[in-house]
N, C-alpha and C. Protein backbone atom coordinates (compact mmCIF):
# COMPACT_ATOMS: atom_id res chain seq x y z
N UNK A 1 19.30 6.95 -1.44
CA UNK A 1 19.03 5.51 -1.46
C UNK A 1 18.20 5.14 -0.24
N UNK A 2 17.02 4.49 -0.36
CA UNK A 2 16.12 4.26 0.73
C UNK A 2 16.84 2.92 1.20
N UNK A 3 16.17 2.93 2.55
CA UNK A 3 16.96 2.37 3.83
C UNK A 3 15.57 1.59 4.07
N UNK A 4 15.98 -0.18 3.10
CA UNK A 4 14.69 -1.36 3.41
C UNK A 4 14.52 -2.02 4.97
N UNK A 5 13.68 -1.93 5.17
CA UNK A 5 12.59 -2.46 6.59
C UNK A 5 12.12 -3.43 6.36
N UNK A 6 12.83 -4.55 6.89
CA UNK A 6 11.54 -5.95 7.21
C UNK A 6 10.43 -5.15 7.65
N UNK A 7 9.03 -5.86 7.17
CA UNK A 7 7.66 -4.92 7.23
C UNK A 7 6.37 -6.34 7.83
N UNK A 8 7.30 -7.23 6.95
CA UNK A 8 5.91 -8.78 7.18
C UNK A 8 6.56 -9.60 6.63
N UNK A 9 6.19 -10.63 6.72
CA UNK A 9 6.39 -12.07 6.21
C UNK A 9 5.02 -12.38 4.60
N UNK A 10 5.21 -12.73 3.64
CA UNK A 10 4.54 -12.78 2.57
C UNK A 10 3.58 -13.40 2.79
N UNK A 11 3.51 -14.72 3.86
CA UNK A 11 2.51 -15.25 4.50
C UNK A 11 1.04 -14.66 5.02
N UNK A 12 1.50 -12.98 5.75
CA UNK A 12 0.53 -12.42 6.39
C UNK A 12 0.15 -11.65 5.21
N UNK A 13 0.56 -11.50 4.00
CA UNK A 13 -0.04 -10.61 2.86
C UNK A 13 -0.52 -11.87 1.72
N UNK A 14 -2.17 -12.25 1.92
CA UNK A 14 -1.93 -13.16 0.98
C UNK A 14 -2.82 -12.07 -0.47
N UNK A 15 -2.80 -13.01 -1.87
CA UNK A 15 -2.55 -12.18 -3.01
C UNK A 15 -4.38 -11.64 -2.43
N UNK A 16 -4.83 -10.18 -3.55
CA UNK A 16 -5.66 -9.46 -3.47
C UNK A 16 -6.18 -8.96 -1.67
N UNK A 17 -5.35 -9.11 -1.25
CA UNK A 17 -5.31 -8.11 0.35
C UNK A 17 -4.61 -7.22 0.43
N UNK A 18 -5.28 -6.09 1.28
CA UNK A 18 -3.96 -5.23 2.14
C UNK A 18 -4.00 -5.35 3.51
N UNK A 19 -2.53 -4.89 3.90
CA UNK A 19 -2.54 -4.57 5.35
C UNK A 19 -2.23 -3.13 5.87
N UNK A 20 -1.92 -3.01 6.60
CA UNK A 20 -0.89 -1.15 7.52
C UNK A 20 0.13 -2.28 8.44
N UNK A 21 0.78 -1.50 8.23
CA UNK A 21 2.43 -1.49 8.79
C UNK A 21 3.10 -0.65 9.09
N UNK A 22 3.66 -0.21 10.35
CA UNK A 22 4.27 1.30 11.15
C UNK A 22 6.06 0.76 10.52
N UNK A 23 6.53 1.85 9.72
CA UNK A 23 8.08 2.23 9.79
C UNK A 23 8.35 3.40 9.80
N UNK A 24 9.02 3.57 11.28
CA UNK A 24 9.78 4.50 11.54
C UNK A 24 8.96 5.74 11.63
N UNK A 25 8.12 4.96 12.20
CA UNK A 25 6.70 6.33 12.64
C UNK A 25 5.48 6.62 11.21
N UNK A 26 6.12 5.81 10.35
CA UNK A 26 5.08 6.22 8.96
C UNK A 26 3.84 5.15 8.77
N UNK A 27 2.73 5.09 8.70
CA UNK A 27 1.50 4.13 8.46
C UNK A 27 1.80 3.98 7.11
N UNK A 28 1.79 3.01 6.42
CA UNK A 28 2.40 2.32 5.43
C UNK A 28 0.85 0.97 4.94
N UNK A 29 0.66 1.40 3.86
CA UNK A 29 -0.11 0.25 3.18
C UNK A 29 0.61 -0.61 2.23
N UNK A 30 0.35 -1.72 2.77
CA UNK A 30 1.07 -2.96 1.44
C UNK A 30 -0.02 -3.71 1.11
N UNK A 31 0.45 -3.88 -0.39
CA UNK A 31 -1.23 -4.81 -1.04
C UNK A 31 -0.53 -5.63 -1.91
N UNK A 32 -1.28 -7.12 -2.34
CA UNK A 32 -1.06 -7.74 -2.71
C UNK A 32 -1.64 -7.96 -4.01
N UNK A 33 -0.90 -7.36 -5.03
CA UNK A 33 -1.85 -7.57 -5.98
C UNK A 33 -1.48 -8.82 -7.22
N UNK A 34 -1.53 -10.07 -7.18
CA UNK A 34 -1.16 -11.08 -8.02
C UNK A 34 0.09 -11.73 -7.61
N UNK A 35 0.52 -11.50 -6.41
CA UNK A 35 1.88 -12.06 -5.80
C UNK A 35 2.68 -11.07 -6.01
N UNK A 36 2.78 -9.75 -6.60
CA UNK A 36 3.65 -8.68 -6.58
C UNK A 36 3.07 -7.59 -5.39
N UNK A 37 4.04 -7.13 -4.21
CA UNK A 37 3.67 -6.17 -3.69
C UNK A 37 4.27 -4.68 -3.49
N UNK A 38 2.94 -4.10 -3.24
CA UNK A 38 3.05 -2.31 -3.70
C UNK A 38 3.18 -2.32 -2.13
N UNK A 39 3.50 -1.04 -1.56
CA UNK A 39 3.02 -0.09 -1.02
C UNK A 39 3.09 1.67 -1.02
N UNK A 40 2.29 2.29 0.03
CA UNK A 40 1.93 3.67 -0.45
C UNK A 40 1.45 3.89 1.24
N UNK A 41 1.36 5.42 1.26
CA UNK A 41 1.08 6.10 2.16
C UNK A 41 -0.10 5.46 2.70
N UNK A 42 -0.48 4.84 3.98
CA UNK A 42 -1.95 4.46 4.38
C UNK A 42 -3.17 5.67 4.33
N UNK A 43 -2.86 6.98 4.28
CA UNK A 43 -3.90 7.65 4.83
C UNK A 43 -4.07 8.23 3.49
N UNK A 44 -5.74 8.13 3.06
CA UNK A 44 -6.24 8.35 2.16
C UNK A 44 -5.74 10.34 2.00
N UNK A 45 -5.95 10.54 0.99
CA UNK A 45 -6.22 12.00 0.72
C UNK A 45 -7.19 12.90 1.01
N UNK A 46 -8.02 12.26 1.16
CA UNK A 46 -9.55 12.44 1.12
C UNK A 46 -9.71 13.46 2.44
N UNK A 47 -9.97 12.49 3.69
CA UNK A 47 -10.26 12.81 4.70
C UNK A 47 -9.47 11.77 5.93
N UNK A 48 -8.41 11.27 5.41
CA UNK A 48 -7.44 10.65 6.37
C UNK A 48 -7.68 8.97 6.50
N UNK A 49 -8.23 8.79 5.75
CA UNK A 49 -9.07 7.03 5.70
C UNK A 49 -7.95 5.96 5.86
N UNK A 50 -7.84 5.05 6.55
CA UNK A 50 -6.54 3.95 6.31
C UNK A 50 -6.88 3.03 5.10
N UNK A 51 -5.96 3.45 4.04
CA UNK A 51 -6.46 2.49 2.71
C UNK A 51 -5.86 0.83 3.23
N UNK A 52 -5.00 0.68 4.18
CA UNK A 52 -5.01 -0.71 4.28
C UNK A 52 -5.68 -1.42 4.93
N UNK A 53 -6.90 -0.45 5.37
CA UNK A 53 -8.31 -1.32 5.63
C UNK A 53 -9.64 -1.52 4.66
N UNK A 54 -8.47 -0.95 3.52
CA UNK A 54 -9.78 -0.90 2.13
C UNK A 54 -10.22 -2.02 1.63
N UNK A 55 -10.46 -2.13 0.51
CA UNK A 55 -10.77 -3.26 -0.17
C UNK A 55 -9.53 -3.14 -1.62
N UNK A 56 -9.42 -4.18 -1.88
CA UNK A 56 -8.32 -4.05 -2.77
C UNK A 56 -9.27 -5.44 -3.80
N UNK A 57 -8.75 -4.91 -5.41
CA UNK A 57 -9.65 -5.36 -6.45
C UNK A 57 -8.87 -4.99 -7.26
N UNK A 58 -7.83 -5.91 -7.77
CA UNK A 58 -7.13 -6.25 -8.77
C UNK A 58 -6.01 -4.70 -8.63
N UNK A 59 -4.97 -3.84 -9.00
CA UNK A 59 -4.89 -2.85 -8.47
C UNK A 59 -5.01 -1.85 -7.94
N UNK A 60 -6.41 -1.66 -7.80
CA UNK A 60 -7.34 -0.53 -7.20
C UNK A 60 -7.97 -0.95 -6.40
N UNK A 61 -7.83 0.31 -4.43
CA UNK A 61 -7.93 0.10 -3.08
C UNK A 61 -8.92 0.77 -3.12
N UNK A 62 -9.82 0.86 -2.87
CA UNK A 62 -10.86 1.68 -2.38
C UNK A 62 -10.91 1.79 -0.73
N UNK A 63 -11.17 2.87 -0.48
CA UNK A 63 -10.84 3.79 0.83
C UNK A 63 -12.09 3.30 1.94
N UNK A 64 -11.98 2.83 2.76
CA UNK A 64 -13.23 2.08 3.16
C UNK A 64 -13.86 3.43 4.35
N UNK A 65 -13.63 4.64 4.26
CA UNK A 65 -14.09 5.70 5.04
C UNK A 65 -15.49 6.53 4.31
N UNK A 66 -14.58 6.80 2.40
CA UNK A 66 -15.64 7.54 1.46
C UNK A 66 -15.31 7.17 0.10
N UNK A 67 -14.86 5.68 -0.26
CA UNK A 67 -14.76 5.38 -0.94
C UNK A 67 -13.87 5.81 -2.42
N UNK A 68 -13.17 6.70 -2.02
CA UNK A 68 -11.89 7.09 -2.81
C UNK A 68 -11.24 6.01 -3.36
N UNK A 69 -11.03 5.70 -4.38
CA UNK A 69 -10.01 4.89 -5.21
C UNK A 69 -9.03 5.52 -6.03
N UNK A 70 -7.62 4.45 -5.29
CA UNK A 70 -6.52 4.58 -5.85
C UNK A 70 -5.80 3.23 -6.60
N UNK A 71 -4.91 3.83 -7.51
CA UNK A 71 -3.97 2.65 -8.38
C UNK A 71 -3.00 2.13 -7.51
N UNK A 72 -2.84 1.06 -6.80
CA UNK A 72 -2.00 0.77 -5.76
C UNK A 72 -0.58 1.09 -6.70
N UNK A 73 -0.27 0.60 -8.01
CA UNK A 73 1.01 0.21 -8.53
C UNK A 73 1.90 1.91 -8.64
N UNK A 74 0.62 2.94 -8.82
CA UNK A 74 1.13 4.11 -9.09
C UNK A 74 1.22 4.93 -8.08
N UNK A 75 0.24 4.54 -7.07
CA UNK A 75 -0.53 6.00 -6.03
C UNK A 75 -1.56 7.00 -6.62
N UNK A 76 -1.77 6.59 -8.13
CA UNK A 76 -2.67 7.71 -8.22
C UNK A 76 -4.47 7.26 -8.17
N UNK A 77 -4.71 8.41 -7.74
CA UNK A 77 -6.36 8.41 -7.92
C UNK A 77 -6.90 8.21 -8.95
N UNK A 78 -7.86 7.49 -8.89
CA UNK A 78 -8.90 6.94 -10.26
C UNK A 78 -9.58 8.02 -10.42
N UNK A 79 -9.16 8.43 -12.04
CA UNK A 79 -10.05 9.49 -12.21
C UNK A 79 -9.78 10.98 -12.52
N UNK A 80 -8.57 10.98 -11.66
CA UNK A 80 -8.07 12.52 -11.31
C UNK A 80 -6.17 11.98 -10.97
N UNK A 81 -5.43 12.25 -12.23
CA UNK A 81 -3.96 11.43 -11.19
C UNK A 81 -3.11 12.85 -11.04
N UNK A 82 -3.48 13.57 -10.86
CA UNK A 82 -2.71 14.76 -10.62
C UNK A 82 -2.82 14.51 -8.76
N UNK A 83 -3.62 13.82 -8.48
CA UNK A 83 -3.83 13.52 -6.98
C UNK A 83 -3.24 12.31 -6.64
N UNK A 84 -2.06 11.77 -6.09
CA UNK A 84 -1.30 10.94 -5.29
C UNK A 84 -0.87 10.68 -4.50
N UNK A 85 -1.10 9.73 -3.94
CA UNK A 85 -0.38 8.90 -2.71
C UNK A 85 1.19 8.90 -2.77
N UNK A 86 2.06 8.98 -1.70
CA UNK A 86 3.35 8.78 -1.69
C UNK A 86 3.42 7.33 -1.46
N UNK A 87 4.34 6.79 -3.01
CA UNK A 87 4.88 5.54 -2.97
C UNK A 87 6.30 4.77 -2.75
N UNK A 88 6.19 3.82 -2.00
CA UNK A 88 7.71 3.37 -1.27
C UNK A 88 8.01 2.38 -1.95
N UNK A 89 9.20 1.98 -2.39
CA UNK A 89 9.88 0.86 -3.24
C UNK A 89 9.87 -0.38 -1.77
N UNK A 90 9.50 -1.70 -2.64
CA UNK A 90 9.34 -3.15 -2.39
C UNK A 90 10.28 -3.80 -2.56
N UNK A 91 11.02 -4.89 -1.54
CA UNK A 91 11.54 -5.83 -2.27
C UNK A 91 11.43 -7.14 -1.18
N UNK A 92 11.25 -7.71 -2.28
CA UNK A 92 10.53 -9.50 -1.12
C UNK A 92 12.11 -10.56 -1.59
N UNK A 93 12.54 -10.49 0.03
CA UNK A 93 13.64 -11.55 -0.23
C UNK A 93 13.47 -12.98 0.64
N UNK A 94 13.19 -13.95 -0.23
CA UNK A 94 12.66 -15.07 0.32
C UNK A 94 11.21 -14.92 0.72
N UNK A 95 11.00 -14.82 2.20
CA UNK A 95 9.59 -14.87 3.02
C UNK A 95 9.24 -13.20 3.62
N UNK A 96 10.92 -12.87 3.40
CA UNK A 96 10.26 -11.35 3.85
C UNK A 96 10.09 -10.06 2.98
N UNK A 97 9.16 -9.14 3.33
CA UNK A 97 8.61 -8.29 2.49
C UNK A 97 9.23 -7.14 3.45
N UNK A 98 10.39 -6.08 2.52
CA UNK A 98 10.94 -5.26 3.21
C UNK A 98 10.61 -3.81 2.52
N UNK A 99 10.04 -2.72 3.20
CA UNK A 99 10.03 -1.29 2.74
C UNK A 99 10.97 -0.12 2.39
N UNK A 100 11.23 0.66 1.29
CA UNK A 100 12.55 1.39 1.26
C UNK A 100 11.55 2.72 2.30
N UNK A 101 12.54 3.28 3.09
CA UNK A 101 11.91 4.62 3.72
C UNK A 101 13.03 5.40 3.61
C-alpha cells in the first residue's frame, strides 16, 4: 500500500500544465490534464529529459530535451508502449494533491 505525500496545492497545477515535485528523493511529474491529475517518473527514457518541463497537450507530454512523447494517464510512449514511465497513484483531497510512493 503506497504511503500518500502532500506534493502541491491544485492551485499551483492549473488544468493542461505540468510541474516536478521531489518525494522522498524521487523527481516526480504531475500534469493536469482536464482537472484530473496523473503523475509519472520525471525523467524521460530517452536521454534523462524532465517531462515536467514538457509541454503537455491534452494527455500527451512531450519531452522538451528530444521530443519523446508520452501518455501521461498510462506512462506509455506514443508509438512504442512496450516503453514506460513508472506511474504513481493520485489523490486530491480538497486543495491538496497527494502522491502514493
Amino acid at each position: 500500500m503506497p504511503n500518500f505525500v502532500k506534493v502541491a496545492s491544485t492551485s499551483d497545477l492549473k488544468p493542461g500544465t505540468a510541474m516536478t515535485v521531489a518525494v522522498n528523493g524521487i523527481d516526480i511529474a504531475l500534469y493536469n490534464v482536464g482537472g484530473k491529475i496523473y503523475a509519472t517518473n520525471n525523467t524521460c527514457l530517452h536521454q534523462g529529459g524532465p517531462l515536467g518541463e514538457g509541454i503537455l497537450e491534452g494527455e500527451i507530454i512531450t519531452c522538451p530535451w528530444h521530443m519523446w512523447e508520452y501518455n501521461v494517464c498510462t506512462g506509455e510512449k506514443v508509438g512504442n508502449n512496450s516503453i514506460k514511465l513508472e506511474t504513481y497513484p493520485v489523490e486530491v483531497e480538497g486543495a491538496d494533491i497527494k502522491v502514493g510512493v
